[in-house]
C-alpha atoms as a PDB file:
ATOM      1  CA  UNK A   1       0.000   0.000   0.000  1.00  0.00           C
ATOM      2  CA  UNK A   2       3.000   2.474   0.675  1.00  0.00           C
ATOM      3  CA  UNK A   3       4.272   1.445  -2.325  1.00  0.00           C
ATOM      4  CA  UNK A   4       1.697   2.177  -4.169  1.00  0.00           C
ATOM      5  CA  UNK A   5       0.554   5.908  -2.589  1.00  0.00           C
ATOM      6  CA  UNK A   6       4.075   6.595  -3.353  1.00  0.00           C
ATOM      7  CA  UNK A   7       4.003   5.575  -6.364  1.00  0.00           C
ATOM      8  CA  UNK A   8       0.656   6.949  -7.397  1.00  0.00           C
ATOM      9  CA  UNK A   9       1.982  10.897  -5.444  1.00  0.00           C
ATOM     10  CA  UNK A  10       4.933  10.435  -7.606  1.00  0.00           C
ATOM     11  CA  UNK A  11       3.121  10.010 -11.136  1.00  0.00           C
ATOM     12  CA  UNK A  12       0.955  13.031  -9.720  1.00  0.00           C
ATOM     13  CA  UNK A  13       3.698  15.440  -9.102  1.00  0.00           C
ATOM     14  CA  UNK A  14       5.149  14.359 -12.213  1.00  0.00           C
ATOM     15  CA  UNK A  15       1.953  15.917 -14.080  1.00  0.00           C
ATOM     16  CA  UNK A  16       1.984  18.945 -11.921  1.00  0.00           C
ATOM     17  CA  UNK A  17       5.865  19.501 -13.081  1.00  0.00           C
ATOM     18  CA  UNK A  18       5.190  18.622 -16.686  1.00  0.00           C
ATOM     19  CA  UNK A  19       2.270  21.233 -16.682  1.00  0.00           C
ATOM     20  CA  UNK A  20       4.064  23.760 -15.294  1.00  0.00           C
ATOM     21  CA  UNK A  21       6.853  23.438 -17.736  1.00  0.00           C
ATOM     22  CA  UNK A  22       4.299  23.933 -20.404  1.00  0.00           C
ATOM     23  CA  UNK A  23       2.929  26.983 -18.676  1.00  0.00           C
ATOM     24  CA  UNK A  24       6.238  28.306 -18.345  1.00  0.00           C
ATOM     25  CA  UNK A  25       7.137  27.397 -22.496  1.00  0.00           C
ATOM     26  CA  UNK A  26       4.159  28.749 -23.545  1.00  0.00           C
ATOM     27  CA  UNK A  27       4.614  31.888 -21.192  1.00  0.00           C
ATOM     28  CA  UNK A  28       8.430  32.388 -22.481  1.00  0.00           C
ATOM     29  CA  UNK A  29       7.254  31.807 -26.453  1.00  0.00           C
ATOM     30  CA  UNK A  30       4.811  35.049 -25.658  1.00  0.00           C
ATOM     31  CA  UNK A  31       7.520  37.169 -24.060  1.00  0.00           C
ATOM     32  CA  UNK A  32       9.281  35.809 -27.141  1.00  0.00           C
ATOM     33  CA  UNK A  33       6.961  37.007 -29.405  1.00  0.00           C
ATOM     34  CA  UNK A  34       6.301  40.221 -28.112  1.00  0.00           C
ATOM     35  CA  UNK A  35       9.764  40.927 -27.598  1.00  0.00           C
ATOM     36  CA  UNK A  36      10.543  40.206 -31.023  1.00  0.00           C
ATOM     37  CA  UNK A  37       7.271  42.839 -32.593  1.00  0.00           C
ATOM     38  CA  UNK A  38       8.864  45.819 -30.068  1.00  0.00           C
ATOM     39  CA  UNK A  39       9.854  48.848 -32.343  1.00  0.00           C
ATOM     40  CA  UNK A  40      12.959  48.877 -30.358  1.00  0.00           C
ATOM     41  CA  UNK A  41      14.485  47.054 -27.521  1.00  0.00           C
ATOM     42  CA  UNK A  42      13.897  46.129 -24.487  1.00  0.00           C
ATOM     43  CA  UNK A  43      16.794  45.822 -22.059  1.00  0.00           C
ATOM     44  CA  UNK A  44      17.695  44.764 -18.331  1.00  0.00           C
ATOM     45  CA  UNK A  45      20.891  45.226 -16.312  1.00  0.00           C
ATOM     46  CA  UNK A  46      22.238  45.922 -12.859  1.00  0.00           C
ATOM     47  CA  UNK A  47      23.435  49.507 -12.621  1.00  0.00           C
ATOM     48  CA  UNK A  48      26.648  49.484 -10.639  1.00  0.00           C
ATOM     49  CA  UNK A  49      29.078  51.697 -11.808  1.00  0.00           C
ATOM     50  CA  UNK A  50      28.292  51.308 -15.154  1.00  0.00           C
ATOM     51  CA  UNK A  51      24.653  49.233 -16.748  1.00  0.00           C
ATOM     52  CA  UNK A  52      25.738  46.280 -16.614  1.00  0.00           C
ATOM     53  CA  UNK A  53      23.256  44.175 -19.048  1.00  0.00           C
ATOM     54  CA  UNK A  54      21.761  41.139 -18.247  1.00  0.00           C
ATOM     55  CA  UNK A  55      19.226  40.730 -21.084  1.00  0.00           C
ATOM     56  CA  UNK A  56      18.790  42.402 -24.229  1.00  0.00           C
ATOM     57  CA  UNK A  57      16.031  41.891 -26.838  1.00  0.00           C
ATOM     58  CA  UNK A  58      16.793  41.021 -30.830  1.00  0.00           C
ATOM     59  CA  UNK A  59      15.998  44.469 -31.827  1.00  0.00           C
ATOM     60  CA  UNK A  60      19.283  45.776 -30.409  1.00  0.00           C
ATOM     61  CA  UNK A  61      20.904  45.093 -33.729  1.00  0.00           C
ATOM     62  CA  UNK A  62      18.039  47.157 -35.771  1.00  0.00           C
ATOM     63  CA  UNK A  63      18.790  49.667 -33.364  1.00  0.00           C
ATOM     64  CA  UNK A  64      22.249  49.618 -32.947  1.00  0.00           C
ATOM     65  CA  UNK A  65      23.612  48.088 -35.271  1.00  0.00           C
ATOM     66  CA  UNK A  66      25.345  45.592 -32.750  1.00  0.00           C
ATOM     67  CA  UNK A  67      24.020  42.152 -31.723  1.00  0.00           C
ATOM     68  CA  UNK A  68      22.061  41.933 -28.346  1.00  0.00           C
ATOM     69  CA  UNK A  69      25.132  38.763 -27.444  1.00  0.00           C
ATOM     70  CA  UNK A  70      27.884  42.333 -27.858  1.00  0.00           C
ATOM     71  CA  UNK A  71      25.994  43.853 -24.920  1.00  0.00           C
ATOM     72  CA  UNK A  72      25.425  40.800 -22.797  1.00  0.00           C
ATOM     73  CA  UNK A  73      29.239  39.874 -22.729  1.00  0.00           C
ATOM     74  CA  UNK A  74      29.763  43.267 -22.269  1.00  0.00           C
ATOM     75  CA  UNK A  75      31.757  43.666 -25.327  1.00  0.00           C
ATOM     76  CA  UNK A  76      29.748  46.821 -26.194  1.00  0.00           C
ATOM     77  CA  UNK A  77      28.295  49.148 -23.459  1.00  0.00           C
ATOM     78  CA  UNK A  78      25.223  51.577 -24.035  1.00  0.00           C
ATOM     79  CA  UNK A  79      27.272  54.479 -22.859  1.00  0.00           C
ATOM     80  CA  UNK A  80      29.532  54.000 -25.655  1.00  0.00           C
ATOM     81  CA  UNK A  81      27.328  54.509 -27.882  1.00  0.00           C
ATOM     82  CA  UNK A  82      25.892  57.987 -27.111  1.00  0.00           C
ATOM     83  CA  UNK A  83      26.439  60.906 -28.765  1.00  0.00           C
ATOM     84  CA  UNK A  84      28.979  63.045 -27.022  1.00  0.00           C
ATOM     85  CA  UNK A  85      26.778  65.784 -26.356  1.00  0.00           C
ATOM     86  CA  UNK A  86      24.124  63.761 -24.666  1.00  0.00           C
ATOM     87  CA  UNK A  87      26.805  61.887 -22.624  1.00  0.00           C
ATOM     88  CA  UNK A  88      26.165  64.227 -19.435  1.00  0.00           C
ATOM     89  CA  UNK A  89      22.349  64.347 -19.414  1.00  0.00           C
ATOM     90  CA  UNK A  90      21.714  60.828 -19.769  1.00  0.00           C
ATOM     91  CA  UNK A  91      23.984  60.137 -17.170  1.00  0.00           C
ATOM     92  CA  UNK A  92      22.520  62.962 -15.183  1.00  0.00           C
ATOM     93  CA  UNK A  93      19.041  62.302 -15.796  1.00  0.00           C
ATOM     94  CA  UNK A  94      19.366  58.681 -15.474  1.00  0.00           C
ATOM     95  CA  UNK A  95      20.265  58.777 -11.703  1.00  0.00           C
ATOM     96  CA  UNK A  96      18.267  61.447 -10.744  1.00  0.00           C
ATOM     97  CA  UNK A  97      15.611  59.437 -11.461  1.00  0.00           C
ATOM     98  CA  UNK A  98      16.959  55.972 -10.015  1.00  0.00           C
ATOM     99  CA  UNK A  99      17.349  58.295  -7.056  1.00  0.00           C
ATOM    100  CA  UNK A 100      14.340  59.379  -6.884  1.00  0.00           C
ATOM    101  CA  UNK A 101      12.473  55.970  -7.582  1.00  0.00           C
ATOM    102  CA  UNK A 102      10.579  57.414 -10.802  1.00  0.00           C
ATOM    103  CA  UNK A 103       9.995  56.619 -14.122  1.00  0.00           C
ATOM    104  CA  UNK A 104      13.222  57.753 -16.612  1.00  0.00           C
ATOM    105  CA  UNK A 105      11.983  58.924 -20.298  1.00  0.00           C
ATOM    106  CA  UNK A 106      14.578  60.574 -22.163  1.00  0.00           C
ATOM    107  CA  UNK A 107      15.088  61.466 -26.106  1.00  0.00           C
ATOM    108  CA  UNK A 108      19.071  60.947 -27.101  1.00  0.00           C
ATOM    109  CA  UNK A 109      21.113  59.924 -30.163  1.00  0.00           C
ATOM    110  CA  UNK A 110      22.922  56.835 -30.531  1.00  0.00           C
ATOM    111  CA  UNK A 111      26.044  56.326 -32.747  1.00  0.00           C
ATOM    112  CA  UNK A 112      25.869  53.820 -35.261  1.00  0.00           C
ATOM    113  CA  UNK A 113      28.938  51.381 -36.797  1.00  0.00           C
ATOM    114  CA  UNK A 114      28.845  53.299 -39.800  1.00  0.00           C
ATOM    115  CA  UNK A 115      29.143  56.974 -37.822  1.00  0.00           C
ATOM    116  CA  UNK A 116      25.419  58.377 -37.956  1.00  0.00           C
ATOM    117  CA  UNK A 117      23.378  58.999 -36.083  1.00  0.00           C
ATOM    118  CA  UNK A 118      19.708  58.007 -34.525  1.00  0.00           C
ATOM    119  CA  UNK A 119      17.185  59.050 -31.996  1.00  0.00           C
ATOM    120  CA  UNK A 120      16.532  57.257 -29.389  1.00  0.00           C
ATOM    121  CA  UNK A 121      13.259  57.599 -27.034  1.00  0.00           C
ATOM    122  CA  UNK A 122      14.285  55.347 -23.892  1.00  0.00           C
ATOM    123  CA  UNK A 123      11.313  54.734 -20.988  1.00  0.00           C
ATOM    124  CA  UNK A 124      13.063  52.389 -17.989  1.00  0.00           C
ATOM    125  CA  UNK A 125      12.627  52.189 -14.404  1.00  0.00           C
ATOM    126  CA  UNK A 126      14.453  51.010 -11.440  1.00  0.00           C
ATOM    127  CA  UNK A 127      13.748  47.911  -9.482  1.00  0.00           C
ATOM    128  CA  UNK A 128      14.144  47.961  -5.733  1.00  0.00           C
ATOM    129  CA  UNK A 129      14.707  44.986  -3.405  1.00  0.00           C
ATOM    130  CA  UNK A 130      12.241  45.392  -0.088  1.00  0.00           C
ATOM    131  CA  UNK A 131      15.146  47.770   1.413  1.00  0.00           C
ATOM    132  CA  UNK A 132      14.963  50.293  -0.979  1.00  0.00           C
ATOM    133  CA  UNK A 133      18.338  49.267  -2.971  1.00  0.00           C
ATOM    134  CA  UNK A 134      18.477  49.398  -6.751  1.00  0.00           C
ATOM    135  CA  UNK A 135      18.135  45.483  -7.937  1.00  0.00           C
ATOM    136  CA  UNK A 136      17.861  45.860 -11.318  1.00  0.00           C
ATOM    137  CA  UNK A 137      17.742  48.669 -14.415  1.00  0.00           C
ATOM    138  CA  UNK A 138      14.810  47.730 -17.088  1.00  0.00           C
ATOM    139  CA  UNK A 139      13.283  49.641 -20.055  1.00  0.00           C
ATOM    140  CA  UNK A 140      12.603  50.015 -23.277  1.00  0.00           C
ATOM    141  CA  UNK A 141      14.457  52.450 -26.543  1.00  0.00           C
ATOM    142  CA  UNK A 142      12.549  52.572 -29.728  1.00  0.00           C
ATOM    143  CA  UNK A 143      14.043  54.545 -32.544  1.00  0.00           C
ATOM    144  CA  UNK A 144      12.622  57.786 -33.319  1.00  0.00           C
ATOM    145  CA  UNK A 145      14.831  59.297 -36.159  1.00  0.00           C
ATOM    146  CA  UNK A 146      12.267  59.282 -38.539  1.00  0.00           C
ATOM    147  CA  UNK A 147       9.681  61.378 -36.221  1.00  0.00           C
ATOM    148  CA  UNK A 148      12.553  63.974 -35.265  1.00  0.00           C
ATOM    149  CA  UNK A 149      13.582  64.100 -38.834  1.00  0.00           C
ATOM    150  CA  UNK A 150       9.986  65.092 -39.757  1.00  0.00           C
ATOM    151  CA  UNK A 151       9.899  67.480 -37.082  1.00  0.00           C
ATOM    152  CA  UNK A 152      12.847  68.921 -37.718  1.00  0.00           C
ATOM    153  CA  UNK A 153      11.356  69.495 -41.772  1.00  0.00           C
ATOM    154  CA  UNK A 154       8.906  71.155 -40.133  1.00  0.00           C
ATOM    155  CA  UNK A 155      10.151  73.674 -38.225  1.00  0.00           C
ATOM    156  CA  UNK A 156      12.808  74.271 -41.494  1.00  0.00           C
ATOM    157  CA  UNK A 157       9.447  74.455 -43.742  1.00  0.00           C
ATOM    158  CA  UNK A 158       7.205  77.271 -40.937  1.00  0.00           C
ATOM    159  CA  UNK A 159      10.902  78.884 -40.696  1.00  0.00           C
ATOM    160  CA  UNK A 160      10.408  79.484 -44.629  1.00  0.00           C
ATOM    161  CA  UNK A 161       6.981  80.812 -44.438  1.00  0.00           C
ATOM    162  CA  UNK A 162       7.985  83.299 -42.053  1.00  0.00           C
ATOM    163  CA  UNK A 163      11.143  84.180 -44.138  1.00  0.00           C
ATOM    164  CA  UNK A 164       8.335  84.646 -46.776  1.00  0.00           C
ATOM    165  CA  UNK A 165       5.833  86.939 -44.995  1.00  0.00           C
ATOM    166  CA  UNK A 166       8.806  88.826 -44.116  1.00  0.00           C
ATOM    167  CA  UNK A 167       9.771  89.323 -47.781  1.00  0.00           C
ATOM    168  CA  UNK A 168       6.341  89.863 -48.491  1.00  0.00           C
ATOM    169  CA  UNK A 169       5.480  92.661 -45.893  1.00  0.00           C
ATOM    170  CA  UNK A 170       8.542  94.232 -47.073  1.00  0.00           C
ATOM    171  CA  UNK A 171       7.657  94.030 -50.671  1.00  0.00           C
ATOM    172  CA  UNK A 172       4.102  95.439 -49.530  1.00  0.00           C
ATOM    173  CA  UNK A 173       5.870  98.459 -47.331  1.00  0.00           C
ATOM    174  CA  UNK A 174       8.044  99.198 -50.552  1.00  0.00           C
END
């Protein structure tokens, strides 16, 4: 009889196990999935002195032009890749807001292999243990070169029309 509740408790946590796998498959091909349709990606990494990354999505090499493995083995760091002008207020406006336990959104450009240059609109947050320390550094950059390129044709094309109503008065006061 022991033998066989043992048996019989063993065959049921066996199901239990092999259930929960599947749970956890199917929840890791969604993550997967979603991961991979981000206009961007998604990162995670434990800010010491420097990010140090412990996941990166696919899209990093859309993005960056670098595969998400360079990152991980720390080959290539996200600091290295920012424009020198935006160096200081990343930096700055990073841990303010890991200091002050809010949300981080910030617009910045991003050097790529070839030497140009992208947008970048990066949304992250800090993750605390139950003391209040910074765990972990998570977030999300999605390229937004195209929108700040059409922005920036826009304030060229109202700069223009002005220029013109200018010319125009003038003409009208000659």
């Amino acid at each position: 009889v022991l033998v066989h509740t043992l048996g019989r408790r063993t065959e049921l946590i066996q199901d239990v196990v092999a259930e929960r796998t599947a749970q956890l498959e199917e929840s890791r091909r969604r993550l997967d999935s979603l991961l991979h349709a981000l206009p961007g990606m998604a990162f995670r990494g434990r800010y010491d002195d420097r990010l140090t990354v412990v996941f990166v999505s696919e899209g990093a090499q859309l993005l960056t032009g670098r595969p998400a493995a360079d990152f991980i083995s720390g080959l290539v760091h996200f600091r290295d890749l920012l424009h020198p002008d935006d160096v200081e207020r990343v930096r700055a406006g990073t841990r303010a807001a890991l200091d002050e336990h809010r949300d981080l959104e910030l617009e910045y450009r991003i050097r790529q292999p070839d030497g140009t240059d992208k947008w970048v609109l990066a949304r992250g947050r800090g993750v605390y243990d139950p003391a209040g320390r910074l765990d972990v550094f998570e977030g999300l950059a999605i390229d937004i070169t195209a929108q700040k390129l059409a922005e920036r044709e826009r304030l060229n094309l109202e700069r223009k029309l002005l220029e013109g109503q200018k010319l125009e008065s003038l003409g009208l006061l000659a």
